[in-house]
N, C-alpha and C. Protein backbone atom coordinates (compact mmCIF):
# COMPACT_ATOMS: atom_id res chain seq x y z
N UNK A 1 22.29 10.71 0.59
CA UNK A 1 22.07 9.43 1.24
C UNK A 1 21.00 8.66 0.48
N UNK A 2 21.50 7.46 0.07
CA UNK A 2 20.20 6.73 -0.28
C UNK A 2 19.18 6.19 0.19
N UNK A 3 18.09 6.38 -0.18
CA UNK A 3 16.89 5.78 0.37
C UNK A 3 16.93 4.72 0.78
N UNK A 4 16.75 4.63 2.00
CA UNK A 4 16.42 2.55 2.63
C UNK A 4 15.72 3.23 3.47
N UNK A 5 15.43 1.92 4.88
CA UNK A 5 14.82 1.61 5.90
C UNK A 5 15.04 2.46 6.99
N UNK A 6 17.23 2.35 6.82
CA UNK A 6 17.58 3.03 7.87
C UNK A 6 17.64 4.76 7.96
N UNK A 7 17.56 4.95 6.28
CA UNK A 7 17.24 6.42 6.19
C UNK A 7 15.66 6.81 6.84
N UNK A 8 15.13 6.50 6.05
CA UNK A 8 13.93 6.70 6.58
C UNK A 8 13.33 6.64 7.99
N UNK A 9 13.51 5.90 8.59
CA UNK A 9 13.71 5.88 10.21
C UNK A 9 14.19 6.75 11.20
N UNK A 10 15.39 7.23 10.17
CA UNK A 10 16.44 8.81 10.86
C UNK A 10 15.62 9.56 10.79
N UNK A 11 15.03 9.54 9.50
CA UNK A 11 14.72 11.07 9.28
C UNK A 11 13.26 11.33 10.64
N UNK A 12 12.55 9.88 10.85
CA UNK A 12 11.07 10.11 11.34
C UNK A 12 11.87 10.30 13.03
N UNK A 13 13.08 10.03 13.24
CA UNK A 13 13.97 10.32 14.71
C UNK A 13 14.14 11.53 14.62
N UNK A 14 14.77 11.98 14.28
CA UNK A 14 15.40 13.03 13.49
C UNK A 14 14.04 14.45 14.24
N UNK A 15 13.31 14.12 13.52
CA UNK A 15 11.88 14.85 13.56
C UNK A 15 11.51 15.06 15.16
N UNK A 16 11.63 13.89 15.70
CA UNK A 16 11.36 13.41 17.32
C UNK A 16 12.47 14.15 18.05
N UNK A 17 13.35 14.51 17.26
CA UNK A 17 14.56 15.40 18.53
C UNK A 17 16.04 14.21 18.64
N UNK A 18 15.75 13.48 18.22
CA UNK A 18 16.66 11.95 18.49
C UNK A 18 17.84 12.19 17.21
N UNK A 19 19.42 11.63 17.69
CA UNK A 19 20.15 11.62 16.69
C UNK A 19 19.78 10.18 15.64
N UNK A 20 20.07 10.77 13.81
CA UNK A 20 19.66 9.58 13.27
C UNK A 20 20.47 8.15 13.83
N UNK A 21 19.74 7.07 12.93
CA UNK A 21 20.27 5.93 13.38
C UNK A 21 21.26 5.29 12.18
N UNK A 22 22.37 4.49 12.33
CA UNK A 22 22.93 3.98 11.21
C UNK A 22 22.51 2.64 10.96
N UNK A 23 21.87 2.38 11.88
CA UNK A 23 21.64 1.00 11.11
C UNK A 23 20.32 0.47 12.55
N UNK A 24 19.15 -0.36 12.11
CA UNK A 24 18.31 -0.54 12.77
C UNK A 24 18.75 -2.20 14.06
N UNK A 25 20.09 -2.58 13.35
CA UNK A 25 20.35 -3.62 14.74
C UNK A 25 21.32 -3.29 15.61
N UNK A 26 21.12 -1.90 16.24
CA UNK A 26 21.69 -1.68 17.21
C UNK A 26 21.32 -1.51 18.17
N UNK A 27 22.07 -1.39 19.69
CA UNK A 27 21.36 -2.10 20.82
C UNK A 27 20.24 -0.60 21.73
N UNK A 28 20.51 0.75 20.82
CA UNK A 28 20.21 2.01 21.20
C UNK A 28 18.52 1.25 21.02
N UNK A 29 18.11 2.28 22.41
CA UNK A 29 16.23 2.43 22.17
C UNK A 29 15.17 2.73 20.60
N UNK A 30 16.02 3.89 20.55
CA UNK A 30 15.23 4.54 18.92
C UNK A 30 15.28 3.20 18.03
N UNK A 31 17.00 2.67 17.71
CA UNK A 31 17.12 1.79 16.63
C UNK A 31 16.20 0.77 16.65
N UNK A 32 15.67 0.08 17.91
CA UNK A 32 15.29 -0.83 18.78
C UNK A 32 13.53 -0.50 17.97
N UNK A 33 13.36 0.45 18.64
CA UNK A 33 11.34 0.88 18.04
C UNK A 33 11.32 1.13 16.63
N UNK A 34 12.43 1.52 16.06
CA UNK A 34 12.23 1.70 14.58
C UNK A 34 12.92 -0.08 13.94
N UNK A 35 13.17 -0.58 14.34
CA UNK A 35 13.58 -1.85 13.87
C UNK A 35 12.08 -2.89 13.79
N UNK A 36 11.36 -2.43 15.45
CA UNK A 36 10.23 -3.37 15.49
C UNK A 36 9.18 -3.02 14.61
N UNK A 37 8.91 -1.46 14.54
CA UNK A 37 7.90 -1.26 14.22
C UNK A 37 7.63 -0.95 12.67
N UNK A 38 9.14 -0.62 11.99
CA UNK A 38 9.09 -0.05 10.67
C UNK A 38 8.07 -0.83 9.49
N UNK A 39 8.71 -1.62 9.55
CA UNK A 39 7.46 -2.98 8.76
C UNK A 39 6.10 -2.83 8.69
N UNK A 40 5.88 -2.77 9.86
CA UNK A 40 4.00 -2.87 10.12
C UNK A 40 3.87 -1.29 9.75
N UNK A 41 4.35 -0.21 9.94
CA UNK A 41 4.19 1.28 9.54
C UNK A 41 4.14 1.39 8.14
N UNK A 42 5.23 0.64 7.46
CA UNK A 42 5.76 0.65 6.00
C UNK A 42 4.21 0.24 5.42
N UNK A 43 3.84 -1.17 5.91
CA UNK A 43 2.63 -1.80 4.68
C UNK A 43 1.64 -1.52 5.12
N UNK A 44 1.43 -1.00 6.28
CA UNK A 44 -0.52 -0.09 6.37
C UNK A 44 -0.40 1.31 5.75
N UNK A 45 0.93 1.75 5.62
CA UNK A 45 0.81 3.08 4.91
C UNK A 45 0.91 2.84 3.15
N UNK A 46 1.36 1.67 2.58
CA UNK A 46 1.54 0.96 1.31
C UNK A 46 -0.37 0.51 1.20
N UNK A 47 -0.90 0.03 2.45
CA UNK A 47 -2.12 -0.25 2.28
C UNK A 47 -3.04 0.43 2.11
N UNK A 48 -2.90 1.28 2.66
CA UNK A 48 -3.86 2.27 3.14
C UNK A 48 -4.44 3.21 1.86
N UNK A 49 -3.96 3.16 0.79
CA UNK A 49 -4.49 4.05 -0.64
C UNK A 49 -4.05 3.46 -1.86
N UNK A 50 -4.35 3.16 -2.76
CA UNK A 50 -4.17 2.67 -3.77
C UNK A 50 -2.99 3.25 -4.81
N UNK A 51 -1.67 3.18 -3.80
CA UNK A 51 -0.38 4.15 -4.19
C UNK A 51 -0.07 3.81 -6.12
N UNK A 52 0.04 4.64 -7.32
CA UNK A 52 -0.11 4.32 -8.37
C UNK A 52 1.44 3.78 -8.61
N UNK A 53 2.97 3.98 -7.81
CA UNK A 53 3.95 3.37 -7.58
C UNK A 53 4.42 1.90 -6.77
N UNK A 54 3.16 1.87 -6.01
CA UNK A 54 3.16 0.10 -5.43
C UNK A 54 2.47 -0.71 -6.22
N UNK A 55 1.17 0.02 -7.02
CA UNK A 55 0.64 -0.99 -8.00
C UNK A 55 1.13 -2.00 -8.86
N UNK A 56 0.73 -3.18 -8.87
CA UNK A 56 1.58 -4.48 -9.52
C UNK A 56 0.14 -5.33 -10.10
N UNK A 57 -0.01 -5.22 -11.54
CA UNK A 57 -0.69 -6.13 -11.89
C UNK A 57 -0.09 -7.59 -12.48
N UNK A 58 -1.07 -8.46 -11.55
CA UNK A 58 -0.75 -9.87 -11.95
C UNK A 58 -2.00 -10.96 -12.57
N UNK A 59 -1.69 -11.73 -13.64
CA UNK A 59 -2.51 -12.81 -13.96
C UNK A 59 -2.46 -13.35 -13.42
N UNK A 60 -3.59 -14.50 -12.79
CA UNK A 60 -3.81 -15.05 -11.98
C UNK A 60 -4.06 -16.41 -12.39
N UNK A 61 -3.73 -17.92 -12.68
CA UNK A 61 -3.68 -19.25 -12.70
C UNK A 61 -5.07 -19.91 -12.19
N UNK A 62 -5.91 -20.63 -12.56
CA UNK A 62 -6.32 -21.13 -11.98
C UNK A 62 -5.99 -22.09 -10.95
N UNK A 63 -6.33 -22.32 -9.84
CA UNK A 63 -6.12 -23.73 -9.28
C UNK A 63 -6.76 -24.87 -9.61
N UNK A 64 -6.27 -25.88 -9.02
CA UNK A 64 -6.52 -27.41 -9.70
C UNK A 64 -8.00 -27.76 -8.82
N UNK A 65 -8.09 -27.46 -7.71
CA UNK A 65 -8.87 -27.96 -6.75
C UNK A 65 -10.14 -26.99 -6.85
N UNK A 66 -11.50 -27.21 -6.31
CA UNK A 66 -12.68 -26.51 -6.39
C UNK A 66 -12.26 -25.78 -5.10
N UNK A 67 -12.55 -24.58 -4.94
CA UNK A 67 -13.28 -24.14 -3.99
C UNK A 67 -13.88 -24.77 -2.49
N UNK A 68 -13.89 -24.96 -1.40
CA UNK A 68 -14.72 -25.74 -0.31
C UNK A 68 -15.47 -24.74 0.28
N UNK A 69 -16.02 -23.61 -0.50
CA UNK A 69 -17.19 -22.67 -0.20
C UNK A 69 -18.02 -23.13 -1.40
N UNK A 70 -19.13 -23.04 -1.09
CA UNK A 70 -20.48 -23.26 -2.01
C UNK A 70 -20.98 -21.95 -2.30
N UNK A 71 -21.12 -22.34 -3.79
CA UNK A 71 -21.25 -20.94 -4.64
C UNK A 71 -20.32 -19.94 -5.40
N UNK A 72 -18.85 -20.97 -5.02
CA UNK A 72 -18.08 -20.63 -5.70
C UNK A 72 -17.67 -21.71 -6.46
N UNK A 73 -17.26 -21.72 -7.86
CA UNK A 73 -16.54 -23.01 -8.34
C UNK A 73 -15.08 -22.75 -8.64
N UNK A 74 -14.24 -21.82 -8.91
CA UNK A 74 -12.76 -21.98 -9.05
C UNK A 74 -12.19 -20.89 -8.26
N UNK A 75 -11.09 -21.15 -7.91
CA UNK A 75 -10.09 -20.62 -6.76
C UNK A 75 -8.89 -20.07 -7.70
N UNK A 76 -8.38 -18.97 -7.19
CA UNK A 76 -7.29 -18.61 -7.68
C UNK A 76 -6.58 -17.61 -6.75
N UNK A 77 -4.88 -18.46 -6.61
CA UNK A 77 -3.85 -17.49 -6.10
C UNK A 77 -3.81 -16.69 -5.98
N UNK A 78 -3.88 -15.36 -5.07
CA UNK A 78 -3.31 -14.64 -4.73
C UNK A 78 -1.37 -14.52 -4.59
N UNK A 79 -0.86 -13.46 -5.34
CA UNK A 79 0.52 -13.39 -5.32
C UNK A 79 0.48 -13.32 -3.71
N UNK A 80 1.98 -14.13 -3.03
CA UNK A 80 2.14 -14.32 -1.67
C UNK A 80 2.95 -12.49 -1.18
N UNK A 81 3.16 -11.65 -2.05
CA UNK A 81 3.56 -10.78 -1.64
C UNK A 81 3.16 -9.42 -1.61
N UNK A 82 1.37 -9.67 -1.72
CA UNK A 82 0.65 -8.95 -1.73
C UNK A 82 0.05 -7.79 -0.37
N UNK A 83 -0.14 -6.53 -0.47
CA UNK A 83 -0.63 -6.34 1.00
C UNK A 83 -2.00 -6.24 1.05
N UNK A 84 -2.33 -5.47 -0.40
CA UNK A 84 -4.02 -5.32 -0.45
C UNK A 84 -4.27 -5.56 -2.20
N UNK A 85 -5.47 -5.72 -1.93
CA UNK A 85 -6.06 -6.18 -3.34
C UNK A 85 -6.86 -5.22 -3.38
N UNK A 86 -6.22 -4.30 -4.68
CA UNK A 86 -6.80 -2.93 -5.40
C UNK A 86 -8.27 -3.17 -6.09
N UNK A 87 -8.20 -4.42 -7.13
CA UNK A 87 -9.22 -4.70 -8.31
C UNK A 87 -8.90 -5.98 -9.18
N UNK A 88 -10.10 -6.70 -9.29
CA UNK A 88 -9.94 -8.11 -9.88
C UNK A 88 -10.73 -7.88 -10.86
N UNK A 89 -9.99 -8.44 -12.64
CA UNK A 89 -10.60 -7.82 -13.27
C UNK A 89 -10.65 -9.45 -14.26
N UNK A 90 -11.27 -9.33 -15.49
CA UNK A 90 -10.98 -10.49 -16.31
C UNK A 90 -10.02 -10.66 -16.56
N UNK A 91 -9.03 -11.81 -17.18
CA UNK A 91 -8.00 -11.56 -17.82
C UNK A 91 -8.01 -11.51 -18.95
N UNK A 92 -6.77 -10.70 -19.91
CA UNK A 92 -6.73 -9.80 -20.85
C UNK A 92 -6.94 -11.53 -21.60
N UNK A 93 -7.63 -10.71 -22.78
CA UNK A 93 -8.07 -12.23 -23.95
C UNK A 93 -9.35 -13.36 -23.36
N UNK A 94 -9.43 -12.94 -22.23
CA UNK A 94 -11.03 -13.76 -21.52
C UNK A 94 -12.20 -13.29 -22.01
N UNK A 95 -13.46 -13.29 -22.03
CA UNK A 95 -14.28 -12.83 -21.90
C UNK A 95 -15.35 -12.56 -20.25
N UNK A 96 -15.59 -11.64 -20.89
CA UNK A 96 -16.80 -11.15 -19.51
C UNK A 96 -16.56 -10.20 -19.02
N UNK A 97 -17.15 -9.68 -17.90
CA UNK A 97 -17.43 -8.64 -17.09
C UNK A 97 -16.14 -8.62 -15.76
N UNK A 98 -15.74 -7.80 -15.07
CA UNK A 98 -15.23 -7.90 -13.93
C UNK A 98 -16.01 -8.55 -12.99
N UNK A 99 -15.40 -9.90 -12.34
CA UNK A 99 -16.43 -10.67 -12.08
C UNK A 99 -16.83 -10.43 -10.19
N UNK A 100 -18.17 -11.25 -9.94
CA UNK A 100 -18.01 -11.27 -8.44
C UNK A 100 -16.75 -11.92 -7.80
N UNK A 101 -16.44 -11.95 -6.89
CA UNK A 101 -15.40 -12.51 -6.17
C UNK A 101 -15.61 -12.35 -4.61
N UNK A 102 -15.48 -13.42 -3.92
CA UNK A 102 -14.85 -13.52 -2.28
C UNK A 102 -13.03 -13.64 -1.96
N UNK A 103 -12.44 -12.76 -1.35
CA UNK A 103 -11.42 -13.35 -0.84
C UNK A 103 -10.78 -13.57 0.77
N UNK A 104 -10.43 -15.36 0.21
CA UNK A 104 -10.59 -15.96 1.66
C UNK A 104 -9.38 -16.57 1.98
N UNK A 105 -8.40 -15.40 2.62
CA UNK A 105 -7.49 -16.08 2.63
C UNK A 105 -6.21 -15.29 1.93
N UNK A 106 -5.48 -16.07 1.47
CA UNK A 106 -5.20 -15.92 -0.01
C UNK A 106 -5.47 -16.53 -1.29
N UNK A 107 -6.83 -16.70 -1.60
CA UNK A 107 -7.72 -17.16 -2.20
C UNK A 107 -8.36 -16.05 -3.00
N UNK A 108 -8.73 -16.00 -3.81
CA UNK A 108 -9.68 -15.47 -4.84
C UNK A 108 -10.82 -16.57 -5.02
N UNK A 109 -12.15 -16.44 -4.47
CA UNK A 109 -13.27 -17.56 -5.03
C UNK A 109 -13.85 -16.94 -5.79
N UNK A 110 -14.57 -17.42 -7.24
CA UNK A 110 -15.39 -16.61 -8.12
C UNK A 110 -16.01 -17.82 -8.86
N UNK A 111 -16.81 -17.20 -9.87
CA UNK A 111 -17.40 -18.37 -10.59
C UNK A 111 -16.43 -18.28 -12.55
N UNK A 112 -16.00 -17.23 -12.61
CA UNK A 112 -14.69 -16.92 -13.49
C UNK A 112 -14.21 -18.02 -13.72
N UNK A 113 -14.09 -18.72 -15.28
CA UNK A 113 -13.18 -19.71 -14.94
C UNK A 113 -11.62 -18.98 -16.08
N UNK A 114 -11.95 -18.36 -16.54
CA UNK A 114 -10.71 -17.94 -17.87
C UNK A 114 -9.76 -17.32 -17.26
N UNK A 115 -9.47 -17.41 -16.34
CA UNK A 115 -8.13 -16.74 -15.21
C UNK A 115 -8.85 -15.29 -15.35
N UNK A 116 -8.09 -14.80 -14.21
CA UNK A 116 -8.11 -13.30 -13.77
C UNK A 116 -7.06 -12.21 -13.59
N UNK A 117 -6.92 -11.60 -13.85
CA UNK A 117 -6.05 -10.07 -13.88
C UNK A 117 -6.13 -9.12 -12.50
N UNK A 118 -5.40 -9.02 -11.44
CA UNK A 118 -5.80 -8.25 -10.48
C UNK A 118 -4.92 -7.45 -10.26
N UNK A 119 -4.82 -6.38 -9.73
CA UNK A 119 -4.10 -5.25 -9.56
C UNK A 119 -3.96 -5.04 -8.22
N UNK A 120 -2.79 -5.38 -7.35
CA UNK A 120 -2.74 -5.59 -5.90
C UNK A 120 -1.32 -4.18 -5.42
N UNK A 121 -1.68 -4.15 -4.11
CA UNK A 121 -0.67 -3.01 -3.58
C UNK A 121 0.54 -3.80 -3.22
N UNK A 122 1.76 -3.85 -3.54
CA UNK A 122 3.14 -4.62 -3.18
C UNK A 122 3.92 -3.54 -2.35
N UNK A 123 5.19 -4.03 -2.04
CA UNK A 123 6.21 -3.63 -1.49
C UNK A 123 7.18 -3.34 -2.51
N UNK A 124 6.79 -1.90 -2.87
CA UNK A 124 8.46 -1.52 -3.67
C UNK A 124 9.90 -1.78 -2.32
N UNK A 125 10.89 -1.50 -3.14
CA UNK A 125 12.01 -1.43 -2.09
C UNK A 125 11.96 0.24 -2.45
N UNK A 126 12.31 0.75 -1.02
CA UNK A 126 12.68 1.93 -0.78
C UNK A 126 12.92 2.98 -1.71
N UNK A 127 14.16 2.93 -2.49
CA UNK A 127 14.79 3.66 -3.27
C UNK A 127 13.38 4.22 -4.22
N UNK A 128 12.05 3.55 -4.59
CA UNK A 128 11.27 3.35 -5.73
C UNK A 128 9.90 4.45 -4.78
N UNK A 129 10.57 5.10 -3.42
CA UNK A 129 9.36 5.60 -2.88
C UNK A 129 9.07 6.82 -3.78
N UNK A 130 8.08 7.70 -4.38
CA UNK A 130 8.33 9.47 -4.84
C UNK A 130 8.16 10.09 -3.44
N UNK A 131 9.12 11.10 -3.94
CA UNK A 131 8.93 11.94 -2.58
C UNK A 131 7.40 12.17 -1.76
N UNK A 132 6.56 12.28 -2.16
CA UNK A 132 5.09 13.02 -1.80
C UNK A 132 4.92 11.76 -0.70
N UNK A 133 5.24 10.54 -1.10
CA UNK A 133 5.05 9.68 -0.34
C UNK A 133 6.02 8.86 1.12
N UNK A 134 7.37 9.46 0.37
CA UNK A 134 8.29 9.59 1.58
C UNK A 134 8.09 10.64 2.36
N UNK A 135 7.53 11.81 2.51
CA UNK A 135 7.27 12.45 3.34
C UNK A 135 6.30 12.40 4.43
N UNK A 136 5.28 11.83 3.74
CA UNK A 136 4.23 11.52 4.27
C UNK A 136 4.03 10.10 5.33
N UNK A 137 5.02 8.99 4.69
CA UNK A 137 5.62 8.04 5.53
C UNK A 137 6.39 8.13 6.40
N UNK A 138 7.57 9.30 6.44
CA UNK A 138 8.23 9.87 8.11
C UNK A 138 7.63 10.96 8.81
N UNK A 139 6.76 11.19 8.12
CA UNK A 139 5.86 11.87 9.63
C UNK A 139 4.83 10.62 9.94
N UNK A 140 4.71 9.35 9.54
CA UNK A 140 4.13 8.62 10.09
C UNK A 140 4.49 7.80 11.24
N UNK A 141 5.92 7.65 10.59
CA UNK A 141 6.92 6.82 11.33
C UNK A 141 6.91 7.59 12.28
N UNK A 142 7.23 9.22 12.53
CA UNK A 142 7.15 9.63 13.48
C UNK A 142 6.15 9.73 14.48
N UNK A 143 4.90 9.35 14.23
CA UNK A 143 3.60 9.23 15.05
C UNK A 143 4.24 8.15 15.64
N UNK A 144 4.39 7.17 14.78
CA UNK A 144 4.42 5.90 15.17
C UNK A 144 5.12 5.49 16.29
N UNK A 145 6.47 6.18 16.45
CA UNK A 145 7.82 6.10 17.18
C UNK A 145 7.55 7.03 18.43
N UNK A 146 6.40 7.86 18.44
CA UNK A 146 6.81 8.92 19.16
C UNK A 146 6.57 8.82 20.71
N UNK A 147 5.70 8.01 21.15
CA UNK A 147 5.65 7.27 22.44
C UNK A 147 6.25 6.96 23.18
N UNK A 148 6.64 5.91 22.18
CA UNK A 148 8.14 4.98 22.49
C UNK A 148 9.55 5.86 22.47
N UNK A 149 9.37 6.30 21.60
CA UNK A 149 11.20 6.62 21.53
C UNK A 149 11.36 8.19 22.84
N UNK A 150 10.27 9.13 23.14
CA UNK A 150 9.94 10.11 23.68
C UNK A 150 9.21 10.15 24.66
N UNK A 151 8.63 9.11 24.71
CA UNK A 151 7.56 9.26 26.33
C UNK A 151 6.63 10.56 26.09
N UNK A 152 6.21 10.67 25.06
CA UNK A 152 5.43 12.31 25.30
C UNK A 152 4.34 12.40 24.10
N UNK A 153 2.86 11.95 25.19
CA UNK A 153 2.08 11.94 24.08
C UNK A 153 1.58 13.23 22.69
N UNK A 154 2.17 14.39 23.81
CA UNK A 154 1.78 15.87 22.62
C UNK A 154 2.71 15.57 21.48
N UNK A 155 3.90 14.95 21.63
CA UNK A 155 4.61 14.42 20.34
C UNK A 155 3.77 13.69 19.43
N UNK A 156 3.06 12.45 19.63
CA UNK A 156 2.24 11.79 19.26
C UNK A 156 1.43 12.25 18.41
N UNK A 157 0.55 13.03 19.04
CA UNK A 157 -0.45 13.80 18.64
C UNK A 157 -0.09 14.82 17.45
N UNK A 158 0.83 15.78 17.75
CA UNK A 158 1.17 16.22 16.77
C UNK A 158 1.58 15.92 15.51
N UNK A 159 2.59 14.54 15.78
CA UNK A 159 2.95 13.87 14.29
C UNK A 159 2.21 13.03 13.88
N UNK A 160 0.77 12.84 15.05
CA UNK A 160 -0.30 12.12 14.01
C UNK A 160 -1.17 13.34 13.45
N UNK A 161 -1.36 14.29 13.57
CA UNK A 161 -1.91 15.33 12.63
C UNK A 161 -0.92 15.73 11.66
N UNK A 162 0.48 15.92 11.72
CA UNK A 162 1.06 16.08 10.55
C UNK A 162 1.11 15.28 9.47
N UNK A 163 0.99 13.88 9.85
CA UNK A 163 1.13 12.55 9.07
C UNK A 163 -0.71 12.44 8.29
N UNK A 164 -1.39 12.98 9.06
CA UNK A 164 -2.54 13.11 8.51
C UNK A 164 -2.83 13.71 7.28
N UNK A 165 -1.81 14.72 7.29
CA UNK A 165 -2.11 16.21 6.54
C UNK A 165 -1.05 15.98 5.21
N UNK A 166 -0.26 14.97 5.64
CA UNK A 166 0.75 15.03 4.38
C UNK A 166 0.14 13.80 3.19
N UNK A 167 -0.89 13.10 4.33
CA UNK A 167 -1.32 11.46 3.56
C UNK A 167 -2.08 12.35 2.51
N UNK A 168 -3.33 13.25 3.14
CA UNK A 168 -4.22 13.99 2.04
C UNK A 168 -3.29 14.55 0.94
N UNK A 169 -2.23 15.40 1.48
CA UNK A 169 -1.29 15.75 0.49
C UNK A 169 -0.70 14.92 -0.62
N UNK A 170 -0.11 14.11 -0.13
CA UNK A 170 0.78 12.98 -1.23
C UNK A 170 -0.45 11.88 -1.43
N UNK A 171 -1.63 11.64 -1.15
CA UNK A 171 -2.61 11.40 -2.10
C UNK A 171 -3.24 11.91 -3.09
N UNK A 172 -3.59 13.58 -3.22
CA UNK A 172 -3.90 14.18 -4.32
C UNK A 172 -2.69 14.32 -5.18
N UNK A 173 -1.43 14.61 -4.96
CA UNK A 173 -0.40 14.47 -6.15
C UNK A 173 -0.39 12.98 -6.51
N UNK A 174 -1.00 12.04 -5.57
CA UNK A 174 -0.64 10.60 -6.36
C UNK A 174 -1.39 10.35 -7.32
N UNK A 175 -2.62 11.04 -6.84
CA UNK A 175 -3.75 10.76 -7.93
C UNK A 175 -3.96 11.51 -9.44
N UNK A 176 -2.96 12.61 -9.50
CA UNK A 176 -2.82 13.28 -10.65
C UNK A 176 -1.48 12.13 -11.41
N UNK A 177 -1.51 10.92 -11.20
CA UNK A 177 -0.69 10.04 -11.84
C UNK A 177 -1.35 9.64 -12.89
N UNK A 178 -2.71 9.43 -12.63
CA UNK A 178 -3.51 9.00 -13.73
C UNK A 178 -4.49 9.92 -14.50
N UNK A 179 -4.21 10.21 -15.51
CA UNK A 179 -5.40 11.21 -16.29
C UNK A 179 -7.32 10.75 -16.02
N UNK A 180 -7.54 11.77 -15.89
CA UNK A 180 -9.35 11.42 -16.06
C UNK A 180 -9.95 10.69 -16.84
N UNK A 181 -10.66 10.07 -17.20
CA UNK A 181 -11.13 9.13 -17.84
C UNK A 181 -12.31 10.11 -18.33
N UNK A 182 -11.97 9.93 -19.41
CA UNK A 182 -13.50 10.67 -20.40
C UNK A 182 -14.31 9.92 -20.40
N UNK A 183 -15.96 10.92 -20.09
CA UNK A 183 -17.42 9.89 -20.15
C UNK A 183 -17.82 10.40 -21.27
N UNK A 184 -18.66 9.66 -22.07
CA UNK A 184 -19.29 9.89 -23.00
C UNK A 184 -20.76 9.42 -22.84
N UNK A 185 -21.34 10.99 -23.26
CA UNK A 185 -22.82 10.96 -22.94
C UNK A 185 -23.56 9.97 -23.86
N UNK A 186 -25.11 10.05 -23.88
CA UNK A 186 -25.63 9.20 -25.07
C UNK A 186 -25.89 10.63 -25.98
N UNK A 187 -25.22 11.34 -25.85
CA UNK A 187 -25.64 12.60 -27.04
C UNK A 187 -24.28 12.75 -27.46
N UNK A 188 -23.50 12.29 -27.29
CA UNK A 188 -22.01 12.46 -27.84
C UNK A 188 -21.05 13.39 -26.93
N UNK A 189 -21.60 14.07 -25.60
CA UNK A 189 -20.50 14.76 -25.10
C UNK A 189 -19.56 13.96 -24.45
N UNK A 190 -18.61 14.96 -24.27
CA UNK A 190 -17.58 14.27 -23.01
C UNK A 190 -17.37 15.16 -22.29
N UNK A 191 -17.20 14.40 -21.35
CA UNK A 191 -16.90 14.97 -19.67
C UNK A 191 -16.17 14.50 -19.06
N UNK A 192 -15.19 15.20 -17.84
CA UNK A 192 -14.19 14.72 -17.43
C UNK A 192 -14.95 13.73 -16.27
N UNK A 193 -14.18 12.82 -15.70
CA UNK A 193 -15.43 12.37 -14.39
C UNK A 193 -14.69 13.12 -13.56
């Protein structure tokens, strides 16, 4: 079965004791709580860690207009399909430091004027989840659902400690995505950080 919405939803039913669902606009209860709620479950769990498969770096445009906060002088876009903002960095060929920044809105205020580079958490589509992280997202779904679709808070409880236990999980395999960054001493060693 391929990965979507409506898979994923089965499987966090599925878990709850409930037969899966085929499709989330149907008039059944389960389809009904997993239709409302999948969304808001999907992007606080997309939010919630700096997933190295949702990461999307984008250059950032200046805008035409100043700022209407004082102390900032240029504004810049935020992509509209952003959920969280990982790191705002210079942009590549600018000069300077990773700069201060406020964001207000979907606004970036800084005093930066050479555009900016930021690295924000998006919405893959489904199919693009790795497992460590689909697992960890239907035992969420299943916290999430389990109220509603079951009336029974020890359900709850339980698939919010499992969903707990799989986030730590499929966060340390996420984080072996990126190699260590070597420090270099002022005596010439290196060290892993």
């Amino acid at each position: 079965m391929a990965l979507t919405d409506v898979a994923l939803c089965s499987r966090a039913l599925i878990l709850l004791g409930e037969a899966p669902i085929t499709s989330l606009e149907t008039e059944s209860a389960p389809s009904q709580v997993a239709n409302t709620l999948y969304a808001t479950v999907l992007d606080a769990a997309l939010a919630s860690y700096p997933w190295r498969f949702a990461l999307v770096e984008t250059t950032l445009a200046k805008e035409s207009s100043a700022p209407a906060n004082e102390g900032w002088q240029y504004a810049y876009q935020l992509p509209s399909t952003y959920l969280h903002l990982n790191r705002v960095m210079v942009a590549p060929g600018a000069r300077g430091s990773i700069p201060n920044y406020e964001v207000v809105g979907e606004l970036i205020y800084t005093n930066v004027s050479d555009g900016l580079l930021v690295e924000t958490i998006q919405r893959p589509v489904e199919s693009k989840f790795p497992p460590h992280f689909v697992k960890f997202l239907v035992y969420q779904l299943a916290s999430d659902f389990a109220i509603a679709v079951t009336e029974n808070a020890d359900k709850w409880d339980v698939f919010s400690k499992l969903a707990e236990r799989e986030q730590r999980i499929a966060r340390h395999v996420d984080s072996r995505q990126r190699p260590s960054v070597a420090i270099v001493s002022d005596a010439g060693l290196v060290t892993d950080r």
